[in-house]
N, C-alpha and C. Protein backbone atom coordinates (compact mmCIF):
# COMPACT_ATOMS: atom_id res chain seq x y z
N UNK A 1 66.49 43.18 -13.27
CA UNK A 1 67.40 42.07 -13.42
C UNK A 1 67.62 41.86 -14.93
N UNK A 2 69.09 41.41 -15.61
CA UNK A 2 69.53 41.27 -16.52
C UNK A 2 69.40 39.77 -16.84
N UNK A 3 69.04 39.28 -18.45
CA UNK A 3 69.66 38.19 -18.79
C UNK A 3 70.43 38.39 -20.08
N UNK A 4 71.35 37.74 -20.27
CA UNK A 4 72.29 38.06 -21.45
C UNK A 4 72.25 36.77 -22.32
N UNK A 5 71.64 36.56 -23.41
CA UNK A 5 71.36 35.40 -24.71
C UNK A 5 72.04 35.53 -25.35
N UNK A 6 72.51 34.46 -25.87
CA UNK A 6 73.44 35.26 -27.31
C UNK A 6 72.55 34.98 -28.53
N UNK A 7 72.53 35.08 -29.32
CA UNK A 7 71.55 35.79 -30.70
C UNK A 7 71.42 33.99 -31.20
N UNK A 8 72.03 33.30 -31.05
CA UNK A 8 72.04 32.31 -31.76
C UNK A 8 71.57 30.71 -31.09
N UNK A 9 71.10 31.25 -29.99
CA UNK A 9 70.63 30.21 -28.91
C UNK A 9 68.78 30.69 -29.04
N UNK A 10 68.71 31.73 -30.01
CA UNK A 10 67.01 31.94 -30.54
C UNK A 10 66.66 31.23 -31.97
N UNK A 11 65.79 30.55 -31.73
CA UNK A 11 65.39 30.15 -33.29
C UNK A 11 64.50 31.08 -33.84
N UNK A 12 64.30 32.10 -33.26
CA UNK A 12 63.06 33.03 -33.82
C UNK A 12 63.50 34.27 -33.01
N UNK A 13 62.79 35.64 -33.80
CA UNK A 13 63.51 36.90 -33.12
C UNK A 13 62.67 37.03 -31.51
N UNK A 14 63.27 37.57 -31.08
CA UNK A 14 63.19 37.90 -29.98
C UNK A 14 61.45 38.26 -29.37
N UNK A 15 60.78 38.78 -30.53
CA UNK A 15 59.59 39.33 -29.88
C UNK A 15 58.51 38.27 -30.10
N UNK A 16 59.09 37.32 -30.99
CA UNK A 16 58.23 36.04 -31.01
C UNK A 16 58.51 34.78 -30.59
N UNK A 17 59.56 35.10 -29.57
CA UNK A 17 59.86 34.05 -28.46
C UNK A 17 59.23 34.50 -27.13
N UNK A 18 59.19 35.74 -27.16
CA UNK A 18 58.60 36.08 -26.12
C UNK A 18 57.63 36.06 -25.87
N UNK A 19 56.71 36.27 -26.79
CA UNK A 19 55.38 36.07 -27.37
C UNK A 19 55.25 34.49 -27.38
N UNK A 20 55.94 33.55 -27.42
CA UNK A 20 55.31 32.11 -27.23
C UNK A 20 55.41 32.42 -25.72
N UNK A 21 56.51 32.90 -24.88
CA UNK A 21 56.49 32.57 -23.38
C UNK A 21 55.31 33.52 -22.79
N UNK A 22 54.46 34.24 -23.39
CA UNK A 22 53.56 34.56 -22.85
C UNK A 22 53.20 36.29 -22.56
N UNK A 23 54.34 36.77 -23.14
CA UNK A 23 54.27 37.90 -23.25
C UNK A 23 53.41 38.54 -24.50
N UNK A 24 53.08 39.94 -23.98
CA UNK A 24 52.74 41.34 -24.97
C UNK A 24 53.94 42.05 -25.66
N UNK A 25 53.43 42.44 -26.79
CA UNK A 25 54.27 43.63 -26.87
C UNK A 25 53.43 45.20 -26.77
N UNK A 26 54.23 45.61 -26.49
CA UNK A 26 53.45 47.02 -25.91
C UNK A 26 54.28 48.35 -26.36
N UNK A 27 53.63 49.54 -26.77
CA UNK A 27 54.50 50.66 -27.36
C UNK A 27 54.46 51.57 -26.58
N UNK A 28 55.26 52.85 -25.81
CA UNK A 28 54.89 53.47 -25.04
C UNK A 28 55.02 55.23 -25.98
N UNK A 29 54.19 55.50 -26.44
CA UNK A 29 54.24 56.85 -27.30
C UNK A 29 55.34 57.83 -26.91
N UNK A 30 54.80 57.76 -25.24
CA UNK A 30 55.35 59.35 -24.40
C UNK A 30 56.98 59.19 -25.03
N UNK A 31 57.44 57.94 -25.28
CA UNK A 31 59.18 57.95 -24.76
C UNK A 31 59.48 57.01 -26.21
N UNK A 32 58.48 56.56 -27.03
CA UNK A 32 59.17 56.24 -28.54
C UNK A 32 59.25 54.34 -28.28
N UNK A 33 59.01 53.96 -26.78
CA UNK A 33 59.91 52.66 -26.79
C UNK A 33 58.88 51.59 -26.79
N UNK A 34 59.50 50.59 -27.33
CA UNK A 34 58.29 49.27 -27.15
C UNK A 34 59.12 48.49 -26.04
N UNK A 35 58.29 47.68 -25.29
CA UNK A 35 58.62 46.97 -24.30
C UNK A 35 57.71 45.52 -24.41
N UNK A 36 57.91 44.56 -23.64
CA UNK A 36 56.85 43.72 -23.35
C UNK A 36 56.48 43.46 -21.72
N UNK A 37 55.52 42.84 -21.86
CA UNK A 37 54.54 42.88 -20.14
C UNK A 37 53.85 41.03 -20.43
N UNK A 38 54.23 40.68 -19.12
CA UNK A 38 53.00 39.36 -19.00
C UNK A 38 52.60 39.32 -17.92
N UNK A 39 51.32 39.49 -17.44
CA UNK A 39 50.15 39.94 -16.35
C UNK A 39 50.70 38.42 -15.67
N UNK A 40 50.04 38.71 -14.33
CA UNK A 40 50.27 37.63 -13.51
C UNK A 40 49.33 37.38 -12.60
N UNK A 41 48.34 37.60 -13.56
CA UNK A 41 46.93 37.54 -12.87
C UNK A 41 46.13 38.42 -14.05
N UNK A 42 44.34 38.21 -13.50
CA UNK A 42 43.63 38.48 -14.58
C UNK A 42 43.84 40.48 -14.96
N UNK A 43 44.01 41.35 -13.78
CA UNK A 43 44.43 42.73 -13.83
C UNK A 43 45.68 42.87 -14.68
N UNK A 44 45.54 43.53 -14.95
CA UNK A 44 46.67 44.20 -16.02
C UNK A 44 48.25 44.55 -15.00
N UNK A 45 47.40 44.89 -13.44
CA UNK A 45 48.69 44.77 -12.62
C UNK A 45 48.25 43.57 -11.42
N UNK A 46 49.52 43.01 -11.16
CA UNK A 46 50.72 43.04 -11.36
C UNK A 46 51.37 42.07 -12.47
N UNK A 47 52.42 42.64 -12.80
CA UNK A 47 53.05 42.10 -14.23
C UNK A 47 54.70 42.12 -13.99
N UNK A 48 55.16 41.40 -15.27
CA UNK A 48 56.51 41.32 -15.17
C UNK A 48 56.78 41.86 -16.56
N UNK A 49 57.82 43.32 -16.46
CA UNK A 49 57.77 44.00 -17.52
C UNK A 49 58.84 43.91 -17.96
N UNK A 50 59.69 44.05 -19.37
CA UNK A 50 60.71 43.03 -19.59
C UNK A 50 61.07 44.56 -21.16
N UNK A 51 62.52 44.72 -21.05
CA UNK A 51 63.02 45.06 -22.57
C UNK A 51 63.95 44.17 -23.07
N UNK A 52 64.00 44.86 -24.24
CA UNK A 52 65.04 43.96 -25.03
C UNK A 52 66.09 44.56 -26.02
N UNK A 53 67.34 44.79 -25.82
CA UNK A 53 68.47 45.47 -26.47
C UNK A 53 68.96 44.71 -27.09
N UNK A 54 70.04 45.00 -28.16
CA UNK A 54 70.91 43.96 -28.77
C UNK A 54 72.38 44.21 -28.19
N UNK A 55 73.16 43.46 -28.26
CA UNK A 55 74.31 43.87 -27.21
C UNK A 55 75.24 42.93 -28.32
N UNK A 56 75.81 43.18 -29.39
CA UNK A 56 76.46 42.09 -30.23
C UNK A 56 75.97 41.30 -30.26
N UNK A 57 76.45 40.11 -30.16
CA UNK A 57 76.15 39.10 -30.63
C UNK A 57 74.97 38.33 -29.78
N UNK A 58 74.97 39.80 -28.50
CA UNK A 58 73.66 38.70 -27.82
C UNK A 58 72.47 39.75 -27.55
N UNK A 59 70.94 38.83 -27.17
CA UNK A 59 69.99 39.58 -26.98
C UNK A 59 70.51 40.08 -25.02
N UNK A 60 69.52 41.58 -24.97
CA UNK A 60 69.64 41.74 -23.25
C UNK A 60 68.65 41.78 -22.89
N UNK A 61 68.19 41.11 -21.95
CA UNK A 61 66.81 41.18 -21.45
C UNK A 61 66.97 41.56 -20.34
N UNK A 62 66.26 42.66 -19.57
CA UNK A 62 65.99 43.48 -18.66
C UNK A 62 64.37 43.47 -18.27
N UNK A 63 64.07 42.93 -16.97
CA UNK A 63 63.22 42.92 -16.48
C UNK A 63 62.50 43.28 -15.54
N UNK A 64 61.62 43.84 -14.60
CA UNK A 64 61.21 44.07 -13.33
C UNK A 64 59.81 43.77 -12.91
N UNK A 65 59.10 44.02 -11.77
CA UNK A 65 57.79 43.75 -11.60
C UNK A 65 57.68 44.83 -11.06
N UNK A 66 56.47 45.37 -12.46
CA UNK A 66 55.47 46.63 -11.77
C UNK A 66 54.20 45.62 -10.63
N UNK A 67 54.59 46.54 -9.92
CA UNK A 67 53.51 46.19 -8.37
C UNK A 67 51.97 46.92 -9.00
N UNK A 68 51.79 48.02 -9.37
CA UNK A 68 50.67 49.16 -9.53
C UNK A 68 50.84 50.09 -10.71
N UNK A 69 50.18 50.63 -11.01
CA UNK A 69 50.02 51.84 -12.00
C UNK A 69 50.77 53.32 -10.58
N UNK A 70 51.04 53.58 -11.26
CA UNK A 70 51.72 55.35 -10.66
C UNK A 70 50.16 55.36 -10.16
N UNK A 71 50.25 56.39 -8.51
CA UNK A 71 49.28 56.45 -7.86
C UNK A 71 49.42 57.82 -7.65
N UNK A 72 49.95 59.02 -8.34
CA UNK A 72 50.00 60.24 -7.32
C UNK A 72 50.09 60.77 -8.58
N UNK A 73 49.90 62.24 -8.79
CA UNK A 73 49.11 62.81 -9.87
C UNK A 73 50.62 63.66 -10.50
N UNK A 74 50.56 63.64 -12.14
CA UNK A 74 51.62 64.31 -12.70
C UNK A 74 52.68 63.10 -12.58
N UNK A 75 52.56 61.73 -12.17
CA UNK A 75 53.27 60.81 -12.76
C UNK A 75 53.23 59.93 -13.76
N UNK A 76 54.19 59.73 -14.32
CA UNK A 76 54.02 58.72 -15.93
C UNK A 76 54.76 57.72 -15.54
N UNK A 77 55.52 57.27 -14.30
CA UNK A 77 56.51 56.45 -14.05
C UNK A 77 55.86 55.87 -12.34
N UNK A 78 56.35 54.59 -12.57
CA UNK A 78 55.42 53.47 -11.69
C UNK A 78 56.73 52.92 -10.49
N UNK A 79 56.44 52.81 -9.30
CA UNK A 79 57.62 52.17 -8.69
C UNK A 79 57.65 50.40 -9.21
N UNK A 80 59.13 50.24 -9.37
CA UNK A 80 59.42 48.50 -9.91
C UNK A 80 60.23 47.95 -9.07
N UNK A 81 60.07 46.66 -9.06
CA UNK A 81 61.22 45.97 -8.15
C UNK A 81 62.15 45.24 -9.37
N UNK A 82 63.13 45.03 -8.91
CA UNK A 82 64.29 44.54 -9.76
C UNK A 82 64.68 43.20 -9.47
N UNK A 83 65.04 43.16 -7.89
CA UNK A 83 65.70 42.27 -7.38
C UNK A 83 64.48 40.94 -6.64
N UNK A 84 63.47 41.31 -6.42
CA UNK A 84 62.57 40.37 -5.91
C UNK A 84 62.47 39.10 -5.97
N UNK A 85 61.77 38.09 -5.35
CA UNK A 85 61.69 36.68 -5.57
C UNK A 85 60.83 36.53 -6.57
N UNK A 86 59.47 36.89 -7.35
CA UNK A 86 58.82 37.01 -8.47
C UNK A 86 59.88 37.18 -9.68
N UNK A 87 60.33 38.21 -9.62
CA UNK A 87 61.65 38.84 -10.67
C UNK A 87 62.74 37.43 -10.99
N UNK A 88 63.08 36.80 -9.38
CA UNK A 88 63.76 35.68 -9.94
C UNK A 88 63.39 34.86 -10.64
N UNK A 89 62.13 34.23 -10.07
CA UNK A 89 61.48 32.92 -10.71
C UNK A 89 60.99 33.33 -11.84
N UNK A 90 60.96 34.70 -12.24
CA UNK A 90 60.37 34.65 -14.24
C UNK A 90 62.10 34.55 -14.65
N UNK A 91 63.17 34.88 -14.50
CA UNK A 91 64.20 34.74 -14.77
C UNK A 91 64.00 33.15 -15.41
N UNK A 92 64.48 32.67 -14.18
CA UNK A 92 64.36 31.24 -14.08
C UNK A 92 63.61 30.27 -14.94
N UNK A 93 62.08 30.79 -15.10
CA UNK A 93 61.26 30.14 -16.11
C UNK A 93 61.85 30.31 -17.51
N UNK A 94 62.02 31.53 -17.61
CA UNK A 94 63.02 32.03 -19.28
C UNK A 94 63.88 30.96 -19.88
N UNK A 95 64.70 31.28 -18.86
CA UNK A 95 66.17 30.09 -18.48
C UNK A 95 65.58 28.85 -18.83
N UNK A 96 64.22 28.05 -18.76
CA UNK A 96 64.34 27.10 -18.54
C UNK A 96 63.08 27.00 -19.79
N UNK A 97 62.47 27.61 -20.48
CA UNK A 97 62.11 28.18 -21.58
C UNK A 97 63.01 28.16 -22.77
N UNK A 98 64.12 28.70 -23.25
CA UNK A 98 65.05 29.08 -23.53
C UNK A 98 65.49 27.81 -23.99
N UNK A 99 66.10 27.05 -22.82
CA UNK A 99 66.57 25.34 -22.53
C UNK A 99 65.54 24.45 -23.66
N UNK A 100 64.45 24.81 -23.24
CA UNK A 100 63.72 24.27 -23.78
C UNK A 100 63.35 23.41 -25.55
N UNK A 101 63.85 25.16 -25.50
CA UNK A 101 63.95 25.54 -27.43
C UNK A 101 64.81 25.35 -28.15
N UNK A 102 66.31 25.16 -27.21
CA UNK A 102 67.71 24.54 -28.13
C UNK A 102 67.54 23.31 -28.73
């Protein structure tokens, strides 16, 4: 799931807003990319894993919930949900996060 910010509704960059809402930042070597993750529980899974692009004038936030770590051998890639009711309600908290900070 997508959220679209525009750059100027942040008082602070992006990875330290996210970082107040509770997120990591995290680097992934294999593929060059940093991402962030906030556990949803004391295990590392399950989490709500989240990027962040610039799109002009606004930030893009792209999100999903990893369920598990990849379970079958010779994988580096995890099944995610996109559309879920978890997926909504961190939307939603953002949204209302976000609200918060204007």
């Amino acid at each position: 799931m997508k959220i679209t910010i525009p750059k100027n509704s942040l008082s602070e960059n992006p990875e330290s807003w996210l970082r107040h809402a509770g997120y990591g930042l995290i680097f992934d070597r294999r593929r060059g990319v940093q991402s962030f993750v906030r556990r949803l529980g004391q295990n590392f899974y399950p989490r709500i894993h989240l990027y962040v692009e610039e799109g002009g004038d606004n930030w893009v936030f792209s999100l999903h919930l990893d369920q598990k770590q990849a379970s079958y051998e010779g994988s580096h890639m995890h099944n995610a949900e996109y559309d879920s009711e978890v997926v909504s309600q961190e939307v939603e908290r953002l949204k209302s996060l976000l609200l918060f900070t204007l």
